[in-house]
PDB file of N, CA and C in Angstrom:
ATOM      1  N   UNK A   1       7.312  61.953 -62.485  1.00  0.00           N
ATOM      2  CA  UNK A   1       6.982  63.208 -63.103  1.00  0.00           C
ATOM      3  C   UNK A   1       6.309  63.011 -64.472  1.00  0.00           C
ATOM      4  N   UNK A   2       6.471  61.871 -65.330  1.00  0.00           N
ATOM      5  CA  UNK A   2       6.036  61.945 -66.281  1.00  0.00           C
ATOM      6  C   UNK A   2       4.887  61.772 -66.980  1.00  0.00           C
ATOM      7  N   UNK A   3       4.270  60.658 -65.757  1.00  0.00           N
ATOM      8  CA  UNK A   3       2.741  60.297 -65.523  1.00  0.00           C
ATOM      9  C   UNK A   3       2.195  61.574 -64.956  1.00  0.00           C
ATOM     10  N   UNK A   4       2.660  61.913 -63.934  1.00  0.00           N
ATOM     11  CA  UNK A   4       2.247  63.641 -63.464  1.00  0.00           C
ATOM     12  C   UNK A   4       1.648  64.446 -65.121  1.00  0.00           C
ATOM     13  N   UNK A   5       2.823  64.875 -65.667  1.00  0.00           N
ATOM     14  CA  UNK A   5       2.834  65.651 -67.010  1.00  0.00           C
ATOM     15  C   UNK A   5       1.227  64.856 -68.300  1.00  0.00           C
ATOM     16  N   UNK A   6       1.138  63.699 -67.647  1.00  0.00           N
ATOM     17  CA  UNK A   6       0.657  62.482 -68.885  1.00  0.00           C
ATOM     18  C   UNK A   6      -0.559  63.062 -68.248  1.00  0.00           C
ATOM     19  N   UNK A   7      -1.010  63.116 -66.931  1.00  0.00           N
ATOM     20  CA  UNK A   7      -2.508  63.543 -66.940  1.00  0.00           C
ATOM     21  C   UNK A   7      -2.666  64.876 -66.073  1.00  0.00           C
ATOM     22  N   UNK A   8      -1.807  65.445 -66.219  1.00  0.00           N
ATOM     23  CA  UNK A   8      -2.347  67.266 -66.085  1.00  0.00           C
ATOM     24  C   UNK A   8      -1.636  67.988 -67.191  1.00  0.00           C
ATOM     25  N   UNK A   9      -1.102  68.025 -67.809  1.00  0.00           N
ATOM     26  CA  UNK A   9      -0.474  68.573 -69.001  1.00  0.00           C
ATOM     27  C   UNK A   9      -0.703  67.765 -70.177  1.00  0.00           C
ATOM     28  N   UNK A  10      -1.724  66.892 -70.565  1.00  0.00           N
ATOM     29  CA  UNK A  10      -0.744  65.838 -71.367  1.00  0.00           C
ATOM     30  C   UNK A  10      -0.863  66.417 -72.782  1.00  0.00           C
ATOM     31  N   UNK A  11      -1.758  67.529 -72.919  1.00  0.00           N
ATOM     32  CA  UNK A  11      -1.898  68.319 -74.575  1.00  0.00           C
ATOM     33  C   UNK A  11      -0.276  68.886 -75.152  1.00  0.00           C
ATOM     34  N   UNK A  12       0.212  69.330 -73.346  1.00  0.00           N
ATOM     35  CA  UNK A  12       1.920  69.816 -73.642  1.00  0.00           C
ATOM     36  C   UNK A  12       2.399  68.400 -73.944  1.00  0.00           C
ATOM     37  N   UNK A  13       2.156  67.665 -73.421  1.00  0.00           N
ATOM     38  CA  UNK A  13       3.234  66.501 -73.358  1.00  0.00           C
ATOM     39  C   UNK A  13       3.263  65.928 -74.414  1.00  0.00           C
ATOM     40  N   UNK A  14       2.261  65.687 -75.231  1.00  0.00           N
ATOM     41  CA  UNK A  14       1.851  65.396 -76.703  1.00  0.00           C
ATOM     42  C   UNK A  14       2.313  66.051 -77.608  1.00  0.00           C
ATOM     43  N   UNK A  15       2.364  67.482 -77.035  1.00  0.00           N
ATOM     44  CA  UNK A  15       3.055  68.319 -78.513  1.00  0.00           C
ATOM     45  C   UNK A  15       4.578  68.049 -78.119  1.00  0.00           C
ATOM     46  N   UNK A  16       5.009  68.066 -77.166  1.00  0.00           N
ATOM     47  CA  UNK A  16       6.364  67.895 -76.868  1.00  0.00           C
ATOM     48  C   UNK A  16       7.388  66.943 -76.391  1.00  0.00           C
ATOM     49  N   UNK A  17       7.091  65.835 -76.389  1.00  0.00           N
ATOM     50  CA  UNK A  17       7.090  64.445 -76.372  1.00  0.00           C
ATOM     51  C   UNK A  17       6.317  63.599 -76.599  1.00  0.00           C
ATOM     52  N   UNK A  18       5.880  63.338 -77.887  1.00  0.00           N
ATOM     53  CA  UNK A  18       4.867  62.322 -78.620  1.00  0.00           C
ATOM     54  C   UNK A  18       5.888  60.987 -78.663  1.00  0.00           C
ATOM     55  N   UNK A  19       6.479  60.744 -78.095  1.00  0.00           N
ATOM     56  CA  UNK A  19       7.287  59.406 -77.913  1.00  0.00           C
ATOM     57  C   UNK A  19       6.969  59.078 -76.163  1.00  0.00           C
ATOM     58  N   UNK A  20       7.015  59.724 -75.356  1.00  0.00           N
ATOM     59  CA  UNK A  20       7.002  59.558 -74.423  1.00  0.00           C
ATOM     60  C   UNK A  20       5.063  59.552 -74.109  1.00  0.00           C
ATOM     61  N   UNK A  21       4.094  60.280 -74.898  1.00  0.00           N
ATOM     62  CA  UNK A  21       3.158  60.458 -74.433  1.00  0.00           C
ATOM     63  C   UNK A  21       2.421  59.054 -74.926  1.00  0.00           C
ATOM     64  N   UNK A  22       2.831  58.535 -76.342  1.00  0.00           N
ATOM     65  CA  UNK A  22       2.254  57.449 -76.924  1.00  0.00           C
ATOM     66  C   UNK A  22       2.935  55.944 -76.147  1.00  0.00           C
ATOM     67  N   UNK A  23       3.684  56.122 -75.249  1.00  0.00           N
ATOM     68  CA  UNK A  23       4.498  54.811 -74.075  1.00  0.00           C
ATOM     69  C   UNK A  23       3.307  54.876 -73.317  1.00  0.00           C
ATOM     70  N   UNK A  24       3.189  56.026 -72.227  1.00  0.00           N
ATOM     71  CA  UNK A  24       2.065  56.285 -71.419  1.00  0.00           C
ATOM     72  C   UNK A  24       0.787  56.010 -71.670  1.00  0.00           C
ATOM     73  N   UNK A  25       0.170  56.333 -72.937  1.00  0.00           N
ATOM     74  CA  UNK A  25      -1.196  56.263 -73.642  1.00  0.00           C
ATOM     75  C   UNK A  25      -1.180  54.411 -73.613  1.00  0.00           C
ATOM     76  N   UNK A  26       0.151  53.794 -74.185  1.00  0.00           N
ATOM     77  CA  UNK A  26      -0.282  52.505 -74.046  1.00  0.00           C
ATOM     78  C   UNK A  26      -0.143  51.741 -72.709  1.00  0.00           C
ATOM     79  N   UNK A  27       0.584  52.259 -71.763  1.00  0.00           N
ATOM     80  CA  UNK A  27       0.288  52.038 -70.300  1.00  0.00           C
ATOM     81  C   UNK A  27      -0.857  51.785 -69.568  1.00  0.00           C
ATOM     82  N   UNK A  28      -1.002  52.924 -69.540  1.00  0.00           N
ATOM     83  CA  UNK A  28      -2.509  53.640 -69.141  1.00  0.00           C
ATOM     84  C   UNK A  28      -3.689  52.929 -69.914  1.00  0.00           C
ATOM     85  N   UNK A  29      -3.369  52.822 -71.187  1.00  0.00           N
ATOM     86  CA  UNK A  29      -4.773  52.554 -71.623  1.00  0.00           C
ATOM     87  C   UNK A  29      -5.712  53.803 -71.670  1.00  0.00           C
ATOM     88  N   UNK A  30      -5.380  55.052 -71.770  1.00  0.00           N
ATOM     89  CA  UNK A  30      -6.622  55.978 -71.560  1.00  0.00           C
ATOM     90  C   UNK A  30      -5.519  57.361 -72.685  1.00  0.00           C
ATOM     91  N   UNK A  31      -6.682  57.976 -72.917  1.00  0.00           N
ATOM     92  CA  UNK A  31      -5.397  59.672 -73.350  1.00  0.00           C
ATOM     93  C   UNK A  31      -6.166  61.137 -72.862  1.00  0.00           C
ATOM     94  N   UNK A  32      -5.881  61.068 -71.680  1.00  0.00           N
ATOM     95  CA  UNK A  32      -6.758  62.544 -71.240  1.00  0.00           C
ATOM     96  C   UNK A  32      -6.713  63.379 -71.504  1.00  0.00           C
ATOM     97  N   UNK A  33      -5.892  63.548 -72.640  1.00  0.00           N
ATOM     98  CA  UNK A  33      -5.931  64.654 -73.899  1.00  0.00           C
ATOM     99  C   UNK A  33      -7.585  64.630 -74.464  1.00  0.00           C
ATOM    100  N   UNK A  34      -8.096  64.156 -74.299  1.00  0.00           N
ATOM    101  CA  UNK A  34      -9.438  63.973 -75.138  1.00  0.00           C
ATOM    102  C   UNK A  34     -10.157  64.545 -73.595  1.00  0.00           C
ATOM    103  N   UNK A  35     -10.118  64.089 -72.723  1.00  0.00           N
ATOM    104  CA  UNK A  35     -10.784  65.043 -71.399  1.00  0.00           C
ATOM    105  C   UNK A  35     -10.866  66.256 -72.033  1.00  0.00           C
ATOM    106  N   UNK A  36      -9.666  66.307 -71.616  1.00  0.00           N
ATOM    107  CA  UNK A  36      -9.622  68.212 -71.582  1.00  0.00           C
ATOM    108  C   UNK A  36     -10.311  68.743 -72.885  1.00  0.00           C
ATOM    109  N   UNK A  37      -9.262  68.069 -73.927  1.00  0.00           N
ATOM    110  CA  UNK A  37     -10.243  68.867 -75.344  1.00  0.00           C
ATOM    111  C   UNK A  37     -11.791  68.733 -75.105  1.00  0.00           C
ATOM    112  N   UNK A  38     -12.372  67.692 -74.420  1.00  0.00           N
ATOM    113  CA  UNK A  38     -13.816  67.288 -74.767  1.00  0.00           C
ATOM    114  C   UNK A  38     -14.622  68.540 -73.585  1.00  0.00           C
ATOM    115  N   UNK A  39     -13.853  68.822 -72.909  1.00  0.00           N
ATOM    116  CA  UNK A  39     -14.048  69.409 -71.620  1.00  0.00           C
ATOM    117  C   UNK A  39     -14.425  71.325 -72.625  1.00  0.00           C
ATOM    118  N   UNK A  40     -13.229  71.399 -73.073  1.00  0.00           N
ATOM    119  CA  UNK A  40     -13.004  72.682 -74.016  1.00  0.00           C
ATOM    120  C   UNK A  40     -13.986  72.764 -75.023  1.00  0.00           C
ATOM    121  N   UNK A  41     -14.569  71.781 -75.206  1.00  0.00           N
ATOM    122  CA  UNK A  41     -15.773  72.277 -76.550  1.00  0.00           C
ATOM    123  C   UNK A  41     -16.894  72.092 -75.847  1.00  0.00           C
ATOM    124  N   UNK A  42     -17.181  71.484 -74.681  1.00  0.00           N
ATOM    125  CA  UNK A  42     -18.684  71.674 -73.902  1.00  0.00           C
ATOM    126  C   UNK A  42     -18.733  73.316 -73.543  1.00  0.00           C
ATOM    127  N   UNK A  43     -17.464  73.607 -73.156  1.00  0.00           N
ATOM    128  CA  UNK A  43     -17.809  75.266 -72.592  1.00  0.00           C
ATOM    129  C   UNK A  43     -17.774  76.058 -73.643  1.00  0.00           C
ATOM    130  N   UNK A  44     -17.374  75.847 -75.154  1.00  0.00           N
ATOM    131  CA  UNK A  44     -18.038  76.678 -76.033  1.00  0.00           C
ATOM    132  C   UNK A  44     -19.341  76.666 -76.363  1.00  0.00           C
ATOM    133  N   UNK A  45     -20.099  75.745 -75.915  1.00  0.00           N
ATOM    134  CA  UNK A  45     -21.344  76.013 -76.487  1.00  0.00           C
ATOM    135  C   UNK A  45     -22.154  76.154 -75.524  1.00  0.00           C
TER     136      UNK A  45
END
């Protein structure tokens, strides 16, 4: 579940477990928190 949460939620998972999201981030190697945000400022403009 937590890898689940790490890349479809992981903006929640960051605000709400930044211990658990920064384990994952060094797992992974990746933070798809930056997807999504990067995703969120292409459709503003």
């Amino acid at each position: 579940m937590a890898s689940e949460a790490f890349f479809e939620a992981p903006s929640d998972l960051r605000e709400l477990r930044p211990e658990l999201f920064s384990l994952l981030h060094d797992f992974y190697r990746v933070d798809p928190a930056e997807w999504l945000d990067g995703d969120r400022q292409d459709e503003s403009i």
